[in-house]
Protein backbone atom coordinates (compact mmCIF):
# COMPACT_ATOMS: atom_id res chain seq x y z
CA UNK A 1 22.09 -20.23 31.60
CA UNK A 2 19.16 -18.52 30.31
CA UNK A 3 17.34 -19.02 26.44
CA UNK A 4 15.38 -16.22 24.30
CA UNK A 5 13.66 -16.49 21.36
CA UNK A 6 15.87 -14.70 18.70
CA UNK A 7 14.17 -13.05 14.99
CA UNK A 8 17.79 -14.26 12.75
CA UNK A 9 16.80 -13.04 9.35
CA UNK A 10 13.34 -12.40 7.74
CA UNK A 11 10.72 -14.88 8.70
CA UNK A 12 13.63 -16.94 10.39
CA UNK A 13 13.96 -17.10 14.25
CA UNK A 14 15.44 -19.94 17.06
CA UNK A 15 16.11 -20.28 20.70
CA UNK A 16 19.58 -19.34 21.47
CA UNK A 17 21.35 -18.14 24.54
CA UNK A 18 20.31 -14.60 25.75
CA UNK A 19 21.99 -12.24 28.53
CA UNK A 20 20.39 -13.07 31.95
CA UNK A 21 21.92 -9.89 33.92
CA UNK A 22 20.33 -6.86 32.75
CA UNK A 23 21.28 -4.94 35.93
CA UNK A 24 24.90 -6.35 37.46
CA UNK A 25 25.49 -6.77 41.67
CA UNK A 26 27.58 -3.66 40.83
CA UNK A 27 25.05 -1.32 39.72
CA UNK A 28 22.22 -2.29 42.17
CA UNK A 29 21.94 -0.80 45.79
CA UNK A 30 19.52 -0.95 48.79
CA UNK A 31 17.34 1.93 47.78
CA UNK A 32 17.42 0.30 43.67
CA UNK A 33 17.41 -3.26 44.31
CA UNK A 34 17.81 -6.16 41.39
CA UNK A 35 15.22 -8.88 40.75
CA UNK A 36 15.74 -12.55 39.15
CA UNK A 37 12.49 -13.48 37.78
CA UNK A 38 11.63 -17.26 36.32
CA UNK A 39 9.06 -16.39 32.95
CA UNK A 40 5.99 -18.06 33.42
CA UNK A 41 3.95 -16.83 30.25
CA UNK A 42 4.77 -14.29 27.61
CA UNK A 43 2.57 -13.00 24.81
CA UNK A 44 3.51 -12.47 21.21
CA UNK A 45 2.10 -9.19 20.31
CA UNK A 46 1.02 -9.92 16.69
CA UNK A 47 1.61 -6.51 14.83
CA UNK A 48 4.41 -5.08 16.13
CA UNK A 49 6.38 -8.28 16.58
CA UNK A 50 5.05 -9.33 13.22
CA UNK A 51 6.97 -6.51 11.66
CA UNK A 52 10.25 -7.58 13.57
CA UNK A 53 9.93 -10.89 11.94
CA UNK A 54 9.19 -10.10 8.26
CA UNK A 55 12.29 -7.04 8.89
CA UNK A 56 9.72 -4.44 7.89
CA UNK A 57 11.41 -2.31 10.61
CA UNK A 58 12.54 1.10 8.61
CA UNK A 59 15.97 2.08 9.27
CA UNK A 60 14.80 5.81 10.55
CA UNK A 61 12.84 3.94 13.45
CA UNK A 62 15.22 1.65 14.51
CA UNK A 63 16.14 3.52 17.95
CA UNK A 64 11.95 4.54 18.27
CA UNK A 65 11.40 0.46 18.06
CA UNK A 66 13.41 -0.76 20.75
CA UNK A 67 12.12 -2.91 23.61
CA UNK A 68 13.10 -1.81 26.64
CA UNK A 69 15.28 -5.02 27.22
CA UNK A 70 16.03 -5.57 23.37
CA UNK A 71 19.19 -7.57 23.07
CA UNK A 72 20.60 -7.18 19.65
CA UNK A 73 19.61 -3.97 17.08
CA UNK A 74 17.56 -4.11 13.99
CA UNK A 75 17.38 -5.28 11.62
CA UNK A 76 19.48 -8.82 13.14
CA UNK A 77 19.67 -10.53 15.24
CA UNK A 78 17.53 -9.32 17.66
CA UNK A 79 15.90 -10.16 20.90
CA UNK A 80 12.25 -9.03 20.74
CA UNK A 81 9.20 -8.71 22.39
CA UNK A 82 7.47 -6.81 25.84
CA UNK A 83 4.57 -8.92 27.49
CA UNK A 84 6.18 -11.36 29.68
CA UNK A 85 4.63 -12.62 33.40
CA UNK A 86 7.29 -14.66 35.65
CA UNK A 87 7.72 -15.13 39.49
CA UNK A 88 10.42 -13.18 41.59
CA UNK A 89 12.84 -16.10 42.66
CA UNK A 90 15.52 -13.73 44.20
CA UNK A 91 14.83 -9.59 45.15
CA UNK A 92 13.04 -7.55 48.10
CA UNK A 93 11.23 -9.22 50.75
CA UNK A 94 8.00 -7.69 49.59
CA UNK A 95 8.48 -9.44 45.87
CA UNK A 96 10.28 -12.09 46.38
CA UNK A 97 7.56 -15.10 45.71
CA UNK A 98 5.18 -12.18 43.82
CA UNK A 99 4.17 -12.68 40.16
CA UNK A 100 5.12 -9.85 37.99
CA UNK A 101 4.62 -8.59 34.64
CA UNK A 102 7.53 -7.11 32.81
CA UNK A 103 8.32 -5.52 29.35
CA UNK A 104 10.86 -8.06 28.37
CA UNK A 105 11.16 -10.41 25.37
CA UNK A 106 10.08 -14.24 25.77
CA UNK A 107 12.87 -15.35 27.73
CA UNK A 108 13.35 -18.28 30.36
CA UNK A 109 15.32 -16.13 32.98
CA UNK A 110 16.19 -13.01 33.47
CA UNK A 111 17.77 -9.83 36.17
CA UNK A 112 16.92 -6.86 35.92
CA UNK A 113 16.01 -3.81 38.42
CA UNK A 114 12.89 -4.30 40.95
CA UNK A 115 11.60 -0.87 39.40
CA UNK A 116 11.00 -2.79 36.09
CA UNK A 117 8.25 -5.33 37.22
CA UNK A 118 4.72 -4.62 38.86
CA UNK A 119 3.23 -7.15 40.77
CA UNK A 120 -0.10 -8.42 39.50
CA UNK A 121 -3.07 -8.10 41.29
CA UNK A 122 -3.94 -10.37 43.47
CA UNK A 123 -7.45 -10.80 40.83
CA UNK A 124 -5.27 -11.48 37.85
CA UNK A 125 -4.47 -14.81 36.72
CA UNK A 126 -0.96 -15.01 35.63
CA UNK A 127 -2.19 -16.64 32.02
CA UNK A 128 -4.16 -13.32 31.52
CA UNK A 129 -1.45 -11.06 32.62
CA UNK A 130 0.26 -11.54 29.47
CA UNK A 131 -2.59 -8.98 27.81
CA UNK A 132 -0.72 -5.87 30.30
CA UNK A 133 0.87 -4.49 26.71
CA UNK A 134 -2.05 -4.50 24.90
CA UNK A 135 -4.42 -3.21 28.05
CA UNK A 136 -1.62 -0.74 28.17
CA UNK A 137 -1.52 0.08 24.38
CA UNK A 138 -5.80 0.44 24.74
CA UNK A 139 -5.79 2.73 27.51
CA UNK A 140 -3.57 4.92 26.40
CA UNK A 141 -5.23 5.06 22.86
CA UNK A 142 -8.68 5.91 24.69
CA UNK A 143 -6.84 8.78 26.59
CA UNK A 144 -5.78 9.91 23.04
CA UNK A 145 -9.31 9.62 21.78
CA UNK A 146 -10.73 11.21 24.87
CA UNK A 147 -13.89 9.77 24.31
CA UNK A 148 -17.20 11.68 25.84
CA UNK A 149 -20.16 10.53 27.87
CA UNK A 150 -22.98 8.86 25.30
CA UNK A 151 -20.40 9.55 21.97
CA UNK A 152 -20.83 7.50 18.99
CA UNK A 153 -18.13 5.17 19.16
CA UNK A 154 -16.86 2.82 16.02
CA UNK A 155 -13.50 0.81 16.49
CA UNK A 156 -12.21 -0.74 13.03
CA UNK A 157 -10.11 -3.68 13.18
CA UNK A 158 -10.78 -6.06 16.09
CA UNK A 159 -7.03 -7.40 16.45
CA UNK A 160 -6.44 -7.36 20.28
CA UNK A 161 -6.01 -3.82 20.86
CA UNK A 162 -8.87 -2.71 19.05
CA UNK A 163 -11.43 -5.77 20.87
CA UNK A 164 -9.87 -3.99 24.29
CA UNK A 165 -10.36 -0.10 22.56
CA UNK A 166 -13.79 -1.06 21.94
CA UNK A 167 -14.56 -2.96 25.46
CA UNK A 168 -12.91 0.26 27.13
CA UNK A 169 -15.13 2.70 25.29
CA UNK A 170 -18.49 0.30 25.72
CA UNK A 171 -17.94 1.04 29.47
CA UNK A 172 -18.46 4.51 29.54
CA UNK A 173 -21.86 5.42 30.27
CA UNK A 174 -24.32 6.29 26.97
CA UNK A 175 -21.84 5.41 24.42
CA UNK A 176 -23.07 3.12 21.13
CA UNK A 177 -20.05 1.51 20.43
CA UNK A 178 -20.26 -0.47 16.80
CA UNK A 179 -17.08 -3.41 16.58
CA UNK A 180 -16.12 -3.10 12.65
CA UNK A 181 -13.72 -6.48 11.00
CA UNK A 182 -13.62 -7.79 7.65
CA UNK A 183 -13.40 -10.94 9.34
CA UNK A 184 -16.28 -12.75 10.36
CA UNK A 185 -14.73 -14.87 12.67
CA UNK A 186 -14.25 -11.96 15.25
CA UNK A 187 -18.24 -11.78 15.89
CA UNK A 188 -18.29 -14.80 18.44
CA UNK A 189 -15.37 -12.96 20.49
CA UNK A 190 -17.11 -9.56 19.91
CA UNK A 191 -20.20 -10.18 21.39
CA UNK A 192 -18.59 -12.25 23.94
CA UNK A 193 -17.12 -9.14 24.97
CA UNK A 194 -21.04 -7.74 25.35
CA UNK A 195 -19.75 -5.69 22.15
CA UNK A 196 -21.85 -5.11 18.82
CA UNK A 197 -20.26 -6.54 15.80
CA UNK A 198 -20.19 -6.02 12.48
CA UNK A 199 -18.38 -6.58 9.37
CA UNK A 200 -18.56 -2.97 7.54
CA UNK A 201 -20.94 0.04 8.93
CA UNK A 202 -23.48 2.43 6.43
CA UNK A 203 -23.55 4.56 9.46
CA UNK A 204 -21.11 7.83 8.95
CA UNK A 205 -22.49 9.85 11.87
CA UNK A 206 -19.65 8.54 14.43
CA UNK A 207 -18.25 11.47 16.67
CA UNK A 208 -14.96 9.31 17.20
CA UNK A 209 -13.46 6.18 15.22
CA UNK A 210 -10.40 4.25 16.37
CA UNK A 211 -8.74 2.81 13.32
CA UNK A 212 -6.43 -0.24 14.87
CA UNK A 213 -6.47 -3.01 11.93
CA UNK A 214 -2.94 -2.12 10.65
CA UNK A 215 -4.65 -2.11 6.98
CA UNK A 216 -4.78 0.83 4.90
CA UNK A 217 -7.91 -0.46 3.94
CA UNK A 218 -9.32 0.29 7.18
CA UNK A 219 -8.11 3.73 7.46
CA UNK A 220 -9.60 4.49 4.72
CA UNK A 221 -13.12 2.75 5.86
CA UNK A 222 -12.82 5.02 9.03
CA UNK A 223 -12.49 8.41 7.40
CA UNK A 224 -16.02 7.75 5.77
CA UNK A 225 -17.58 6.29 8.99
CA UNK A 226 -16.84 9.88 11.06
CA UNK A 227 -19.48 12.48 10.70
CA UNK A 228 -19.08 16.38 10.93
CA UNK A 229 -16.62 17.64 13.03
CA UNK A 230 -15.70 13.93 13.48
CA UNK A 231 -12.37 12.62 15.38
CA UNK A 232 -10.64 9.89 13.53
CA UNK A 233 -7.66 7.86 15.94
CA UNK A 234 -5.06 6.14 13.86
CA UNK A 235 -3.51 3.12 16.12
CA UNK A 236 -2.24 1.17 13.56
CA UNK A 237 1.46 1.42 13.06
CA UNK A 238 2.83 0.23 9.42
CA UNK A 239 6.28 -0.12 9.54
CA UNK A 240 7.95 0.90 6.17
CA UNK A 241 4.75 0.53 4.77
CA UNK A 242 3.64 3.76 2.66
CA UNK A 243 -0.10 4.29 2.97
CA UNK A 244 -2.67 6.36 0.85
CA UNK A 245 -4.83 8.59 2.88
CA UNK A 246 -8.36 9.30 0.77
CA UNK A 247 -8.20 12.93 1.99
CA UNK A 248 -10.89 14.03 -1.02
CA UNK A 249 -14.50 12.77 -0.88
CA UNK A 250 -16.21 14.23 2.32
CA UNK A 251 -12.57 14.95 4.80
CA UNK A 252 -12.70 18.36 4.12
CA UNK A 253 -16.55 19.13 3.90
CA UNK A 254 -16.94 17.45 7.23
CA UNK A 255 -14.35 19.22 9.14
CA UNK A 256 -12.02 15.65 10.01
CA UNK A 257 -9.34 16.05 12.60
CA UNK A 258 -6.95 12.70 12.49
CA UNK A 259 -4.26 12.06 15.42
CA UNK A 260 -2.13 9.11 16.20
CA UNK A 261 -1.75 7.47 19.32
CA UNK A 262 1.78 5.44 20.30
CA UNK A 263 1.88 4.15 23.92
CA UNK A 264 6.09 4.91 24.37
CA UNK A 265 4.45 8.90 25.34
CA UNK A 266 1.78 9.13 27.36
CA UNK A 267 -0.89 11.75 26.86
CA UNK A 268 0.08 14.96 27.56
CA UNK A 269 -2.34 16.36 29.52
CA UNK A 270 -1.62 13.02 32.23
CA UNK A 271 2.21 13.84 32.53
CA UNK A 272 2.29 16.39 35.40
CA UNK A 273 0.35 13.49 37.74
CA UNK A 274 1.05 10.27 35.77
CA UNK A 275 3.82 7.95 34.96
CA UNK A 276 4.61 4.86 32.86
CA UNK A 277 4.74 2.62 36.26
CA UNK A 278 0.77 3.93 37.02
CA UNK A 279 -0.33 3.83 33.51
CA UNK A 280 0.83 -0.11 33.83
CA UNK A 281 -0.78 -0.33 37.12
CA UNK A 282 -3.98 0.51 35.82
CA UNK A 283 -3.80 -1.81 32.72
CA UNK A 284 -3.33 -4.76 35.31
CA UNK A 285 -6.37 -3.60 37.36
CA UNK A 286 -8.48 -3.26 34.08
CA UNK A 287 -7.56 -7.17 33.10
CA UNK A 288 -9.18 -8.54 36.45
CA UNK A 289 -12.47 -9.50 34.38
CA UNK A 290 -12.32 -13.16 33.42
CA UNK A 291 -14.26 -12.07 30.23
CA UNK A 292 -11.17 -10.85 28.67
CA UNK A 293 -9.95 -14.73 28.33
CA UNK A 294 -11.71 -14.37 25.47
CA UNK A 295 -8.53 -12.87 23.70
CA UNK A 296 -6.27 -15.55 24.31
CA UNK A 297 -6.44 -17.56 21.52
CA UNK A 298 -4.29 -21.05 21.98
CA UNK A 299 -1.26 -21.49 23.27
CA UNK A 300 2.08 -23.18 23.03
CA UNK A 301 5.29 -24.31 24.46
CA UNK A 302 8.97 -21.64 24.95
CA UNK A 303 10.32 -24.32 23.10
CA UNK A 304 7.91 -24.05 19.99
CA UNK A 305 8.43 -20.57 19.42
CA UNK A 306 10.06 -20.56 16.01
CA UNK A 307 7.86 -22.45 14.53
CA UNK A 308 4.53 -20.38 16.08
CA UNK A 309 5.50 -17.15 14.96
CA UNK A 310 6.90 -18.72 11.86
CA UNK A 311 3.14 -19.74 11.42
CA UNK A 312 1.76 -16.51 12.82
CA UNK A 313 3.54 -15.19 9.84
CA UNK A 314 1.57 -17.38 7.23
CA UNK A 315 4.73 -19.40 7.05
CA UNK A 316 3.93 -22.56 8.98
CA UNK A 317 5.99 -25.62 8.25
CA UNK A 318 3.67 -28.40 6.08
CA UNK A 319 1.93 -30.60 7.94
CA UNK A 320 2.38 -28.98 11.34
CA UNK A 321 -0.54 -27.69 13.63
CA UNK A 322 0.36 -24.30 14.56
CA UNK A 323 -1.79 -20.87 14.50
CA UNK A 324 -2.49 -19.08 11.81
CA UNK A 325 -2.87 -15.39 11.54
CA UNK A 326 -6.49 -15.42 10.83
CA UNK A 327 -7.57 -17.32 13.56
CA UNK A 328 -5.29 -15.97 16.16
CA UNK A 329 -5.89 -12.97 18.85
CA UNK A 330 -2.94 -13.21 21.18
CA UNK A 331 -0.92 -16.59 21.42
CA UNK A 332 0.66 -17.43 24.97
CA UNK A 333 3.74 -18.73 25.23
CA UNK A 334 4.42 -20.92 28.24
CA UNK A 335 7.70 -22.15 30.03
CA UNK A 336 8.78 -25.04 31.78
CA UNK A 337 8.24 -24.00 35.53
CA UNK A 338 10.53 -26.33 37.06
């Protein structure tokens, strides 16, 4: 028997019973082999699985939403979430034993094919692996932006993708990358990240800006940060939110080109050579930098999972300790091992 985390209703989740065979003895052969995999860690992926919760999911992107191992369709119940780490108990020779990471909700157990997982690095700590999605998510955002040797660089909203956005960028040779929340408790983690905080930026001569705070607010902050002929990147994704776009002011005077960036298609230009599998592959590399534990904010047990994201949804239960949205990066979820 395996156990999953299920969203129920809005702002109401439990653990229930969850399909473990995701790829029957039927289907698999020698040349596409199956793999049983006990969870280790997952990670709750604030924004997106934050909109599962609350059911701010619109109808017209119910089939764009989907996991890749989703049990259940919108708006419930459903089986959600993409960032889990887990050993191969039963598979190939060459991953049987391996840790993996794998887009699947927060589940105990689970089959599935071997073509699903990639084995971790031998560099990455399993605890850290649960950041893949989000690595993923970054680097694919940055390919988006295509970003240029010593470009003016500000990222706006320091949630985890747009701490890893900014890291990314502050890597590339010349850049001045500026680290822009609202929230003054990001600093500490910004600058342990070598990255320059602050909370808002008088500066509007940015060649690129990568909006990622999932605030209108913040898209709007962006559009006056770029300068002439300036590239705005919208990350943020807002469910069935409609958001005003300030498109008077300075948008057209200076020229503004905005794009959006969503990691299920990967950047054109990359598909002749590149495929999901090595855009993962690289995200997992890019991890093996124990800076990056920075992100991972506290921590909790499979079992406590209703009552974390409950919390993560400003709905925590009186009197318990659980995280709150403010202070919280990404939360790892971790599973009896035994």
């Amino acid at each position: 028997m395996t156990n999953a985390f299920w969203v129920t209703g809005p702002l109401e989740g439990e653990i229930r019973p969850a399909t473990f065979d995701h790829y029957p003895p039927s289907i698999a052969t020698a040349d596409a082999p199956a793999v049983e995999v006990q969870a280790l860690y997952s990670g709750i992926s604030r924004g997106t699985e934050a909109l599962v919760y609350t059911n701010q999911v619109p109808e017209s992107e119910f089939g764009s939403m989907r996991a890749p191992f989703q049990e259940g369709d919108f708006p419930f119940p459903v089986k959600y979430g993409y960032a889990s780490v887990g050993r191969v108990t039963s598979g190939p020779d060459d991953l049987t034993g391996r840790t993996v990471f794998c887009l699947f909700p927060h589940q105990t157990r689970y089959r599935l094919p071997a073509s699903a997982v990639v084995p971790l690095p031998d560099g990455l700590p399993p605890g850290r692996a649960v950041l893949a999605a989000n690595m993923e998510t970054a680097l694919n955002g940055l390919w988006d932006a295509a970003p240029r040797i010593g470009d003016r660089i500000a990222v706006v909203g320091l949630g985890v993708v747009g701490l890893l956005v900014a890291w990314l960028a502050s890597r590339i040779p010349g850049t001045r990358v500026t680290a822009i929340d609202t929230n003054p408790g990001r600093q500490g983690v910004a600058e342990a990240l070598g990255l320059c905080f602050q909370t808002h930026s008088g500066q509007d001569d940015h060649d690129l800006v990568i909006h990622a705070s999932g605030h209108p607010e913040g898209l709007a902050a962006a559009l006056q940060l770029a300068g002439m002929e300036g590239r705005i990147v919208e990350m943020s994704w807002y469910g069935a939110k409609t958001v005003p776009m300030p498109l008077g002011h300075a948008f057209h005077s200076r020229r503004l080109t905005i794009r959006s960036s969503q990691v299920g298609h990967l950047d054109p230009s990359r598909v002749p050579r590149w495929t999901h599998r090595d855009r993962m592959s690289l995200a997992l590399s890019l991890l093996e930098n124990d800076t990056l534990d920075n992100l991972i904010t506290g921590e909790g047990p499979f079992e406590a999972l209703p009552e974390i994201m409950a919390s993560l949804a400003g709905d925590s239960p009186t009197g318990k300790a659980f995280p709150s949205a403010s202070e919280t990066l990404c939360h790892r979820i971790v599973y009896n091992q035994h």
